[in-house]
Protein backbone atom coordinates (compact mmCIF):
# COMPACT_ATOMS: atom_id res chain seq x y z
CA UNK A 1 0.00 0.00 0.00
CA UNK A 2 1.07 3.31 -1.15
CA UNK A 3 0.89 6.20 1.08
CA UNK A 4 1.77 9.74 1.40
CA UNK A 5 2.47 11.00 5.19
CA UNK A 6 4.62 13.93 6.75
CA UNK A 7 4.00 15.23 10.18
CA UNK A 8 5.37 18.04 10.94
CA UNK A 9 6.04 19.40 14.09
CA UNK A 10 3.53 22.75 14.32
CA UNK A 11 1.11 19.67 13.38
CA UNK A 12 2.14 17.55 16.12
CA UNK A 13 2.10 21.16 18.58
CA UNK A 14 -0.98 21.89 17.64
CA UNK A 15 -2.69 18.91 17.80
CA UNK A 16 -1.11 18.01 20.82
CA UNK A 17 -2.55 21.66 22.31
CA UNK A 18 -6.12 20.20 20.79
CA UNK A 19 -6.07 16.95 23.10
CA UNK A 20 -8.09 19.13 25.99
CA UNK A 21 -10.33 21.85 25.66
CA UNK A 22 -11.47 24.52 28.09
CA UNK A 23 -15.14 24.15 26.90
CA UNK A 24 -15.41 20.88 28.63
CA UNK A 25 -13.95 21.85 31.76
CA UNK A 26 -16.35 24.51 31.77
CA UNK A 27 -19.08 22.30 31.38
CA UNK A 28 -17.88 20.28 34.63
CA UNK A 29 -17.53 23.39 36.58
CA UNK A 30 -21.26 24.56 35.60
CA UNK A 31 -23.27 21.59 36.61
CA UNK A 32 -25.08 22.63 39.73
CA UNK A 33 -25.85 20.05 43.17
CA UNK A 34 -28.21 22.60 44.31
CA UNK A 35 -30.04 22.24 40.95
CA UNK A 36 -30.18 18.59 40.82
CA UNK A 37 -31.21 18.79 44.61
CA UNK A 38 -34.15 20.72 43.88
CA UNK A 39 -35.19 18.88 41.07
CA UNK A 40 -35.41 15.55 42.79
CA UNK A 41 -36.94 16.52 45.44
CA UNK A 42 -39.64 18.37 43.17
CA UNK A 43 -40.05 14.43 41.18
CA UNK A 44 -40.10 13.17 44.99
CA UNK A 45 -43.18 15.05 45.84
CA UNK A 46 -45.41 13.59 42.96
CA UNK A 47 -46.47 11.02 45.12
CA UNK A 48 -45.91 7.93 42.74
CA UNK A 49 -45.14 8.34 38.94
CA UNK A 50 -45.84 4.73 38.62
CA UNK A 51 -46.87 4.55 34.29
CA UNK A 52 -50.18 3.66 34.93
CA UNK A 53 -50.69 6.13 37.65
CA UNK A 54 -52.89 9.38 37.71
CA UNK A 55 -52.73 11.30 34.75
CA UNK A 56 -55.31 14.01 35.64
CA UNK A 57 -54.15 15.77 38.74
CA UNK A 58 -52.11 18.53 38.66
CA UNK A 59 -49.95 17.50 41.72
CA UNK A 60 -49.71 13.88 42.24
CA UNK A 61 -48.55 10.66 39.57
CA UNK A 62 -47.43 10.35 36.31
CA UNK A 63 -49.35 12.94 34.46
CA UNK A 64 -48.18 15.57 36.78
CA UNK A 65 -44.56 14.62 36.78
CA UNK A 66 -44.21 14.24 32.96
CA UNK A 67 -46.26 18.06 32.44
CA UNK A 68 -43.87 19.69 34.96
CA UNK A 69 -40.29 17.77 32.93
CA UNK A 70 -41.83 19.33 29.98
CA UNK A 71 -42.44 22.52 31.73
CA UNK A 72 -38.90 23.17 32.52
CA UNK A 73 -37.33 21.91 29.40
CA UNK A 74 -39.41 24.65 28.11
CA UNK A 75 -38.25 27.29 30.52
CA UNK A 76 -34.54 25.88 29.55
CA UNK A 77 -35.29 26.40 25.94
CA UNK A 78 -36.83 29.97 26.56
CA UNK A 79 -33.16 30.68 28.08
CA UNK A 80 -31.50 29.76 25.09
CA UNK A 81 -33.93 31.77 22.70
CA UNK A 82 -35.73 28.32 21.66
CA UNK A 83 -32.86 25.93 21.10
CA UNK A 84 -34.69 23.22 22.50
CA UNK A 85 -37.73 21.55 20.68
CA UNK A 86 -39.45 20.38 23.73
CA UNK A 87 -42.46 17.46 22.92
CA UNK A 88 -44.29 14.60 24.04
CA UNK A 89 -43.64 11.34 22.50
CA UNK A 90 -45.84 8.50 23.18
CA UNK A 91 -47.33 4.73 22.50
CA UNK A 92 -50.36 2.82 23.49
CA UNK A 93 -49.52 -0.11 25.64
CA UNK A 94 -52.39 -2.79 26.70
CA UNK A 95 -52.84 -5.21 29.01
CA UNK A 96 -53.30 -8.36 26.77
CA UNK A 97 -50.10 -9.86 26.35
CA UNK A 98 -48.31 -7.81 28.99
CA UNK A 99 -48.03 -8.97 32.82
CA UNK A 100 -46.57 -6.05 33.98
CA UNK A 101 -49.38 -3.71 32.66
CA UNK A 102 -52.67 -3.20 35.12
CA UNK A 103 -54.76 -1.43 32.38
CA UNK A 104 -54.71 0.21 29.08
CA UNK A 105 -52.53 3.44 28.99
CA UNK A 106 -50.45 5.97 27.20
CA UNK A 107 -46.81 5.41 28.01
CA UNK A 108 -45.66 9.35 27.38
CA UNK A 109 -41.95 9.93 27.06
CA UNK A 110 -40.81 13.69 27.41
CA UNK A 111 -37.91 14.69 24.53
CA UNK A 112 -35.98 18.01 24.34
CA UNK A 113 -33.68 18.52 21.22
CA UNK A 114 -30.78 20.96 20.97
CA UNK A 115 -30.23 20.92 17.06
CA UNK A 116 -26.68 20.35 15.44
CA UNK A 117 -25.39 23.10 13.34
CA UNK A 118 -24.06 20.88 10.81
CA UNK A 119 -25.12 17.64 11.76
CA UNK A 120 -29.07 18.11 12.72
CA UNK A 121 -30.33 14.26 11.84
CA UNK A 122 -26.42 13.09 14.01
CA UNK A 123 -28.29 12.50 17.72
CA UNK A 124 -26.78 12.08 20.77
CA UNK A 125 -29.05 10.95 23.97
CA UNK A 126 -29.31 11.09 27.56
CA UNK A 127 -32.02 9.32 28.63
CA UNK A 128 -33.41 9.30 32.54
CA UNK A 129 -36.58 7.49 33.81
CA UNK A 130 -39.54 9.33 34.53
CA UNK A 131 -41.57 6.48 36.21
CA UNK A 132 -40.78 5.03 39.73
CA UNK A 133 -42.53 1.69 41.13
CA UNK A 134 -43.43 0.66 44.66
CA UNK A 135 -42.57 -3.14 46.16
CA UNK A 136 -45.49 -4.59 43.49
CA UNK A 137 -45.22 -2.97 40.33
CA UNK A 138 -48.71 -3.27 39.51
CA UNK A 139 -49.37 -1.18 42.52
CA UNK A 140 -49.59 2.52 40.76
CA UNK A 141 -51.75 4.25 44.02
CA UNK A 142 -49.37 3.36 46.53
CA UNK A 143 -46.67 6.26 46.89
CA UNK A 144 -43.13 5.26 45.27
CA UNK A 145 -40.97 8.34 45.08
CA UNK A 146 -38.51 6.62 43.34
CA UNK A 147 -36.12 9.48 44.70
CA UNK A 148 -32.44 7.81 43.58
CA UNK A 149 -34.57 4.97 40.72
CA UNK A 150 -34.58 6.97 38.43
CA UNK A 151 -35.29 10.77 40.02
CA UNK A 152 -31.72 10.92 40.13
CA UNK A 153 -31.31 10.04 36.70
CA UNK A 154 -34.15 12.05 35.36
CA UNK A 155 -33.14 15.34 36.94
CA UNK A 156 -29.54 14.33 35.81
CA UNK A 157 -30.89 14.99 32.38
CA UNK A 158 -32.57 18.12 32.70
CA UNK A 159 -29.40 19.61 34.58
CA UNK A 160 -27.48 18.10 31.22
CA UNK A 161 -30.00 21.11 29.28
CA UNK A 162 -29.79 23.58 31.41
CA UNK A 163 -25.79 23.77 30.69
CA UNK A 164 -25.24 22.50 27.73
CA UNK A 165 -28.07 24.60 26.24
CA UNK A 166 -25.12 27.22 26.48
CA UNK A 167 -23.28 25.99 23.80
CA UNK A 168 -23.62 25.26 19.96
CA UNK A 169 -22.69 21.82 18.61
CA UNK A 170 -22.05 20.26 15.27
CA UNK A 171 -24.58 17.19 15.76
CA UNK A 172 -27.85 16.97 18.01
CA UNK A 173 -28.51 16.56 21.59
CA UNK A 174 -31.55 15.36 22.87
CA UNK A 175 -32.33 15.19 26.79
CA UNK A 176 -35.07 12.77 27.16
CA UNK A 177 -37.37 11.53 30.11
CA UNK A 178 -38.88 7.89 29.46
CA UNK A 179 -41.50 6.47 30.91
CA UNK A 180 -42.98 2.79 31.33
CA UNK A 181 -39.46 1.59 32.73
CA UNK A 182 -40.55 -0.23 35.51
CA UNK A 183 -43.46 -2.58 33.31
CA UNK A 184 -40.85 -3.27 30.61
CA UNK A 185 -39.17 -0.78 28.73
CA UNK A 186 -42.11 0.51 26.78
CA UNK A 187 -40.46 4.16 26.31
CA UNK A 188 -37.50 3.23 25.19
CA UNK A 189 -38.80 0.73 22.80
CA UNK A 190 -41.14 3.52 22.08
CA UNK A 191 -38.75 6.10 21.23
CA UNK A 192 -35.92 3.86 19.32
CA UNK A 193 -38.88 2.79 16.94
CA UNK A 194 -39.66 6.53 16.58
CA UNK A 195 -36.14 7.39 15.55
CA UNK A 196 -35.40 4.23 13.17
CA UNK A 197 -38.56 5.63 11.36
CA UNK A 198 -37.43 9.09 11.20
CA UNK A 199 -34.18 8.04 9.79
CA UNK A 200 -32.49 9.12 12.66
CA UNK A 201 -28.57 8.98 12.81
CA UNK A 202 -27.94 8.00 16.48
CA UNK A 203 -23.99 7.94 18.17
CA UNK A 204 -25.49 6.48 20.70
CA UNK A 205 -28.16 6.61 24.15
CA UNK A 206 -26.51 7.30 27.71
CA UNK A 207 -29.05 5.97 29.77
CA UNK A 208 -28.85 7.35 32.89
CA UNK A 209 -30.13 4.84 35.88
CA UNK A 210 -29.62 5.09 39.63
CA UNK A 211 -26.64 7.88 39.82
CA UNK A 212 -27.19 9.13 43.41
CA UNK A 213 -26.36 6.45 45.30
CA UNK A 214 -23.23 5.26 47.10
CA UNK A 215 -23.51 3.83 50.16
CA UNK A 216 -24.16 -0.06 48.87
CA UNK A 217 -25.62 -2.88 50.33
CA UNK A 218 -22.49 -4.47 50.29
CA UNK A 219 -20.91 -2.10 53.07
CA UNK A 220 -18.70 -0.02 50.54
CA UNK A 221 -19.13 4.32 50.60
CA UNK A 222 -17.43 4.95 47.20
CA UNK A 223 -18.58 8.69 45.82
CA UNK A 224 -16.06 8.37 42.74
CA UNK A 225 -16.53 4.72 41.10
CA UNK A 226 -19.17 4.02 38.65
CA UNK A 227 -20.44 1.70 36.04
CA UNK A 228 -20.74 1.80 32.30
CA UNK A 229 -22.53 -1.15 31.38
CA UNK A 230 -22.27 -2.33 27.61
CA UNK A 231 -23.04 -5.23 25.09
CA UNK A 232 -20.07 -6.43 23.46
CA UNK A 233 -21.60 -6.81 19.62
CA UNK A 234 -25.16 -5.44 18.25
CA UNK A 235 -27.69 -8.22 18.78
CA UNK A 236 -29.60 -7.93 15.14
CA UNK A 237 -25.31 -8.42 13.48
CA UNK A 238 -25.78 -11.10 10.34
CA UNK A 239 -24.76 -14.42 10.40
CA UNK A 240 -21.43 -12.82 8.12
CA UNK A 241 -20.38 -10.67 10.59
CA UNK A 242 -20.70 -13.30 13.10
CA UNK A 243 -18.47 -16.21 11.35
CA UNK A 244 -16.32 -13.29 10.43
CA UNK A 245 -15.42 -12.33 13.65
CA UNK A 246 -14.20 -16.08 14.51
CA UNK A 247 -11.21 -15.53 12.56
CA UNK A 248 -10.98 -11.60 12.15
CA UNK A 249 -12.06 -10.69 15.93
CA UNK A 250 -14.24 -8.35 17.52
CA UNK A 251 -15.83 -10.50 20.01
CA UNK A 252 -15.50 -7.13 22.76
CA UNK A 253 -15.53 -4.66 20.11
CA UNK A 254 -19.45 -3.89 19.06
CA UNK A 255 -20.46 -0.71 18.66
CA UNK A 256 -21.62 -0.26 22.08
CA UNK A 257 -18.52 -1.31 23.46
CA UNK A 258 -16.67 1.40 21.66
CA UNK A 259 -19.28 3.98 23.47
CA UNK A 260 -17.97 2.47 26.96
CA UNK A 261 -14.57 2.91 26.00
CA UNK A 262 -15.50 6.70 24.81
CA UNK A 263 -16.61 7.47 27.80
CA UNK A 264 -13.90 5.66 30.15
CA UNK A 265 -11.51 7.86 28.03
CA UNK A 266 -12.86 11.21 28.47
CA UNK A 267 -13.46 10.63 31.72
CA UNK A 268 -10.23 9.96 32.41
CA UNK A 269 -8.77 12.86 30.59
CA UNK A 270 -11.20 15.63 31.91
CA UNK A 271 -12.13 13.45 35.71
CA UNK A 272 -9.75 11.88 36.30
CA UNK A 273 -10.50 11.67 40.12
CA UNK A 274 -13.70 9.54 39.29
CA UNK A 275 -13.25 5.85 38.32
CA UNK A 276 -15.36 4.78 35.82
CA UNK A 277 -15.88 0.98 35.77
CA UNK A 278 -16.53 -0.99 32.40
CA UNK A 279 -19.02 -3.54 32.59
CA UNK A 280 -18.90 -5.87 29.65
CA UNK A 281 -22.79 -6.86 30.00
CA UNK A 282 -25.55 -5.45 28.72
CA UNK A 283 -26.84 -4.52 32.18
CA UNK A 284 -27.02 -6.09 35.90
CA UNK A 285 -27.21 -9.61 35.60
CA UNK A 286 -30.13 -10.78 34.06
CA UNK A 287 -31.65 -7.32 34.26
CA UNK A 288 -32.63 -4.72 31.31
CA UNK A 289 -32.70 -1.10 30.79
CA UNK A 290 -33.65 1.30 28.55
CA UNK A 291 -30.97 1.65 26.58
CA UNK A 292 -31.56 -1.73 25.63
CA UNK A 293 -33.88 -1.49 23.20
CA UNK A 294 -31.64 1.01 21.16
CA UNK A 295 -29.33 -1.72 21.48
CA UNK A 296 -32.27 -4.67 20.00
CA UNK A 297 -32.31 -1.94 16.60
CA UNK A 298 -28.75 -1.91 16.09
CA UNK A 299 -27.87 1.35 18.01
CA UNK A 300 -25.42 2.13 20.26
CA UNK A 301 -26.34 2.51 23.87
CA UNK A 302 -24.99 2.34 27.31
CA UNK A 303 -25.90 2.58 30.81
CA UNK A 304 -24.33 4.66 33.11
CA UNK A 305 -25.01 4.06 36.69
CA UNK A 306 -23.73 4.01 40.32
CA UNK A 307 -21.39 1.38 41.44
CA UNK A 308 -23.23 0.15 44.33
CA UNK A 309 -26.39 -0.53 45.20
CA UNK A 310 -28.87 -0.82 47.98
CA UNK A 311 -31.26 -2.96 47.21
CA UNK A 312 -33.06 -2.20 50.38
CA UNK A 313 -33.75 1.43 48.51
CA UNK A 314 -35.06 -0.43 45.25
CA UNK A 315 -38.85 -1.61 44.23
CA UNK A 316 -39.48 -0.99 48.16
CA UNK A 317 -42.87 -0.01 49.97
CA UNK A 318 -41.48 2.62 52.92
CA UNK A 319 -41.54 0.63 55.61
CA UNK A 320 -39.33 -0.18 58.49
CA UNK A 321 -38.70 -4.12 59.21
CA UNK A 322 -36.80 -5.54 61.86
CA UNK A 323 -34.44 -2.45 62.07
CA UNK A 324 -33.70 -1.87 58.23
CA UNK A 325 -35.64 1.55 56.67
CA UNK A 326 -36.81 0.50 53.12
CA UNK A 327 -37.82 3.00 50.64
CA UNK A 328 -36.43 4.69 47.79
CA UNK A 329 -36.55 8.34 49.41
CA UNK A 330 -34.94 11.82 48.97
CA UNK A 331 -32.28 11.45 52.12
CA UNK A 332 -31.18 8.09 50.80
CA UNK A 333 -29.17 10.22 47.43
CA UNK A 334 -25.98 12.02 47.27
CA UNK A 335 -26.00 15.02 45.45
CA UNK A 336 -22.71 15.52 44.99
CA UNK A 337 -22.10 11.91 43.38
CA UNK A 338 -25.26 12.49 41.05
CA UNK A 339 -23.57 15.85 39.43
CA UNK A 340 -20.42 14.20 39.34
CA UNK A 341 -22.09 11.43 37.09
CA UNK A 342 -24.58 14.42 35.72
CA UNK A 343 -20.64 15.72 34.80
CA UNK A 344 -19.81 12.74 33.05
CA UNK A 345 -22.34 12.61 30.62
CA UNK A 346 -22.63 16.25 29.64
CA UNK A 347 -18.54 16.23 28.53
CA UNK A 348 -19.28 13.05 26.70
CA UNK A 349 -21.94 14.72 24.78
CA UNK A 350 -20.24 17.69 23.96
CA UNK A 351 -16.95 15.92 23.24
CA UNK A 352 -19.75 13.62 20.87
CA UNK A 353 -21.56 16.37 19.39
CA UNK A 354 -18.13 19.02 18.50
CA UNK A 355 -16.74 16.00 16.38
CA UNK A 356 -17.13 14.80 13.04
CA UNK A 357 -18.89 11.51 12.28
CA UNK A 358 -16.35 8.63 12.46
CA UNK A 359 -15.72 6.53 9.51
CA UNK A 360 -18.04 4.60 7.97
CA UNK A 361 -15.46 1.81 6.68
CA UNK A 362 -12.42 0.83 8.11
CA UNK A 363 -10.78 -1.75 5.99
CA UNK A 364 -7.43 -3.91 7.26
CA UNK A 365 -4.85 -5.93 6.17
CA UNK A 366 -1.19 -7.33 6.66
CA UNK A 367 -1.87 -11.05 7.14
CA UNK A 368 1.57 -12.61 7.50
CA UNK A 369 3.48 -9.47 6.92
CA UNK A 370 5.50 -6.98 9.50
CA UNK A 371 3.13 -4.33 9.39
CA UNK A 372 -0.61 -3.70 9.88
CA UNK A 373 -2.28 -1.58 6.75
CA UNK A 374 -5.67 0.59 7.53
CA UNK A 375 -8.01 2.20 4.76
CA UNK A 376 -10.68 3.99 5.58
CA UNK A 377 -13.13 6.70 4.36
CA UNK A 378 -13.00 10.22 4.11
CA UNK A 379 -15.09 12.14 6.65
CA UNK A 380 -16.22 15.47 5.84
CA UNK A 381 -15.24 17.73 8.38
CA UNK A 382 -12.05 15.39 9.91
CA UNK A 383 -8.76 17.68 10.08
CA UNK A 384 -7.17 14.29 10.50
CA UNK A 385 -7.63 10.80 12.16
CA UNK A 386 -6.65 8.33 15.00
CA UNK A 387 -5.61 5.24 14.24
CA UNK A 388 -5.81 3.08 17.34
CA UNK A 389 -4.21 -0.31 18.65
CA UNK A 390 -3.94 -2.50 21.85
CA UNK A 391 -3.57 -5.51 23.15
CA UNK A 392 -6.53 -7.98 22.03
CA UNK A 393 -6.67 -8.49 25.85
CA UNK A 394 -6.93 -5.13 26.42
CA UNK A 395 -10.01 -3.46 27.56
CA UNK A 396 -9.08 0.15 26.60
CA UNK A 397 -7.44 1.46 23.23
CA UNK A 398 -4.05 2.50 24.74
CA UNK A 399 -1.66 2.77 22.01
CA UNK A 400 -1.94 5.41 18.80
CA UNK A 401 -1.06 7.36 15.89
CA UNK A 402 -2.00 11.29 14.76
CA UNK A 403 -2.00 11.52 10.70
CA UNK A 404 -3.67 14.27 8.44
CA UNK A 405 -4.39 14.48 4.44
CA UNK A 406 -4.56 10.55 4.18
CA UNK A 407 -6.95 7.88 4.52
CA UNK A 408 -4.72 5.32 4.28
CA UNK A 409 -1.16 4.01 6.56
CA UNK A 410 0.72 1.45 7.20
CA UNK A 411 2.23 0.96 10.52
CA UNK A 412 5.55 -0.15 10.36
CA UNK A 413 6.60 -3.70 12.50
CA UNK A 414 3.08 -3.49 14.53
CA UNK A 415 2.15 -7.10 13.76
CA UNK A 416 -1.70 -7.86 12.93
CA UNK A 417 -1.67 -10.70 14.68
CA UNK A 418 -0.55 -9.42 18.30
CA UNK A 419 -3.25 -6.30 18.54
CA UNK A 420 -7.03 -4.68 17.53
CA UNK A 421 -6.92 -1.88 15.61
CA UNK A 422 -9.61 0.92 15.28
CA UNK A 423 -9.57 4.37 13.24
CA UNK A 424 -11.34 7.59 14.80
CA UNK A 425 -11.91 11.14 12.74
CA UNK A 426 -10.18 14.07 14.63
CA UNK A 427 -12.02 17.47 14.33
CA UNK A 428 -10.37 20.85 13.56
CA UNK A 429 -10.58 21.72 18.21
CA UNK A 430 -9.05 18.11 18.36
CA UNK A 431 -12.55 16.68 19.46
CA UNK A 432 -12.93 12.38 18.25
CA UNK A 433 -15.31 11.10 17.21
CA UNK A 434 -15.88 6.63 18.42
CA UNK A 435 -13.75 4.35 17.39
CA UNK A 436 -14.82 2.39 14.17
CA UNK A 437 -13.07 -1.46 14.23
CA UNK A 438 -12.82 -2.59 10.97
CA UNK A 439 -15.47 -3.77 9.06
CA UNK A 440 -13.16 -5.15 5.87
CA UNK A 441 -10.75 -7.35 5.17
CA UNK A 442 -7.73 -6.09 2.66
CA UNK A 443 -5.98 -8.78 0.21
């Protein structure tokens, strides 16, 4: 393989300058406790917002909850002279056929989006829960006020808005509040068949779940750790892509799984007091959330949640029992943990939305040579690219290479037998977009 390569050294300088940005740190620095505070303890004081609870009141269940998200994504987008197009989204659910669902309802998902400037149909998501459950989940008159499951994650989102609302961005943001979590993930199955038929280009759903919480069951107090759970490859992959991958690789190295490792990364460059802990499951163990359903239509999709959990604060009736308070209520959440996590996903969704779109096919060769050869596409908008390599036993990409004006290189004496490779586009501020593993084989 030909190719044509010089780095020179105001490259390297400034794209070694590029490798942080103030605009992120900013964005740490501006996402408020108080705020969050405020706002679960406002979700709190619903009463229940069990799905199939009261729609009608103004000040108690489901229907009052999902009015007032809407409300203040509307106040945020007033801020911001209309940046946000704030709307309900929403499916029929019945009981026939569903044994988590007391009657027929509207499951009503809430969805604010901050439009891209030169990638409006390129989405980004945070997603929170708007619905909380008591000890019986077909209970919806009993009070559940869900106050860390998912208020914490819900008013996560809305904090997400109110700062990021700030900026501009290349691609889309939406901030999203789903409901139905607790009877089966009925808004986000709702809302990922609304964007595959809208054509919707998705980098992928941060579903936020449980992020106030970190005093676990298991006697650990850890405010910095948390978990990014992630499938390793797309479920709906073809049967090619799955024989390919038994001599090619890619068993850890889905789509998804580049998200995680997005996220660990950033983290770690702009946090780098938290801990973030990849998961390489789709969720808890046996367990579901909403970004799975994302995930069942081939999109990328995380969850981002504390690191341990009290299950005495989960699914629980307040009660007290032989010494042991149950109940998921407002004292039981740390604040300062849930904008630290609040933190983490609004850098990853700037970072996400200021860069280009990453390569749509990333093509490698070198069997049984000295040197591993990458192709890829160009990328409109890419000042250059990353190529990426590590150890296949390697969870993070921890080796790689800065080059501009090609799409093609060959990296001398790194053996393609002995590592993974990836390519990512670089943007003009130095902001990356995921990491695309190769997706062809090169003769």
């Amino acid at each position: 393989m030909k190719h044509l390569f010089t780095l020179t050294f105001f490259t390297f300088t400034v794209f070694a300058i590029a490798q942080t940005n103030q605009k992120i740190y900013d964005i740490i620095d501006n996402v408020s406790e108080e705020r969050i505070r405020q706002d679960v303890k406002t979700l709190t004081e619903f009463g229940t917002r069990n799905t199939f609870s009261d729609t009608v009141s103004t000040t108690h269940g489901i229907g009052a909850a999902r009015r007032w998200i809407k409300s203040e994504f509307e106040t945020i987008s007033k801020d911001c002279n209309n940046c946000l197009n704030v709307f309900y989204q929403k499916d029929f659910v019945t009981k026939e056929g569903n044994r988590r669902v007391p009657h027929d309802a509207w499951v009503v998902n809430v969805v604010a989006i901050q439009k891209g400037t030169k990638y409006p149909n390129r989405y980004i998501i945070m997603s929170g829960d708007i619905d909380s459950r008591a000890s019986d989940t077909m209970d919806f008159t009993t009070d559940a006020p869900g106050a860390n499951d998912n208020a914490s994650g819900m008013a996560g989102a809305i904090e997400a808005a109110r700062v990021l609302s700030k900026y501009t961005f290349e691609s889309s943001i939406i901030y999203v509040g789903l409901s139905g979590e607790e009877q089966g993930l009925f808004g986000g199955a709702g809302l990922a068949k609304y964007a595959q038929d809208k054509g919707w280009d998705i980098i992928g759903i941060l579903n936020n779940d449980m992020i106030g919480n970190i005093e676990g069951v298991d006697g650990v107090i850890d405010n910095r750790t948390f978990r990014i759970f992630s499938e390793p490859v797309p479920p709906n992959e073809t049967e090619r892509q799955r024989n390919a991958r038994r001599f090619y690789g890619g068993e850890v190295d889905g789509i998804s799984r580049q998200l995680a490792r997005y996220v660990h990364k950033t983290v770690k460059t702009y946090m780098p007091e938290m801990n973030p802990m990849m998961v390489y499951r789709l969720d808890r163990f046996g367990r579901g959330g909403h970004h799975r359903p994302f995930n069942d239509l081939g999109f990328p999709g995380i969850r981002i949640m504390e690191a341990h959990e009290n299950y005495t604060q989960q699914h629980q009736d307040i009660r007290t029992e032989n010494g042991i308070n149950y109940g998921d209520t407002f004292k039981h959440v740390n604040f300062g943990y849930a904008k630290k996590l609040t933190a983490v996903n609004a850098i990853n969704m700037a970072s996400l939305a200021s860069s280009p779109p990453a390569p749509t096919t990333v093509a490698i060769g070198g069997i049984v040579e000295a040197s591993a050869k990458l192709k890829w596409n160009a990328v409109d908008g890419a000042k250059g690219y990353k190529i990426y390599w590590r150890d296949t036993t390697s969870p993070t990409w921890d080796h790689s290479r800065y080059v501009e004006n090609v799409t093609e290189f060959t990296l001398e004496g790194i053996v393609i037998d002995n590592f993974y490779f990836g390519i990512a586009s670089v943007g003009k501020d130095g902001f990356e977009s995921v990491v695309v593993f190769p997706n062809e084989i090169m003769r």
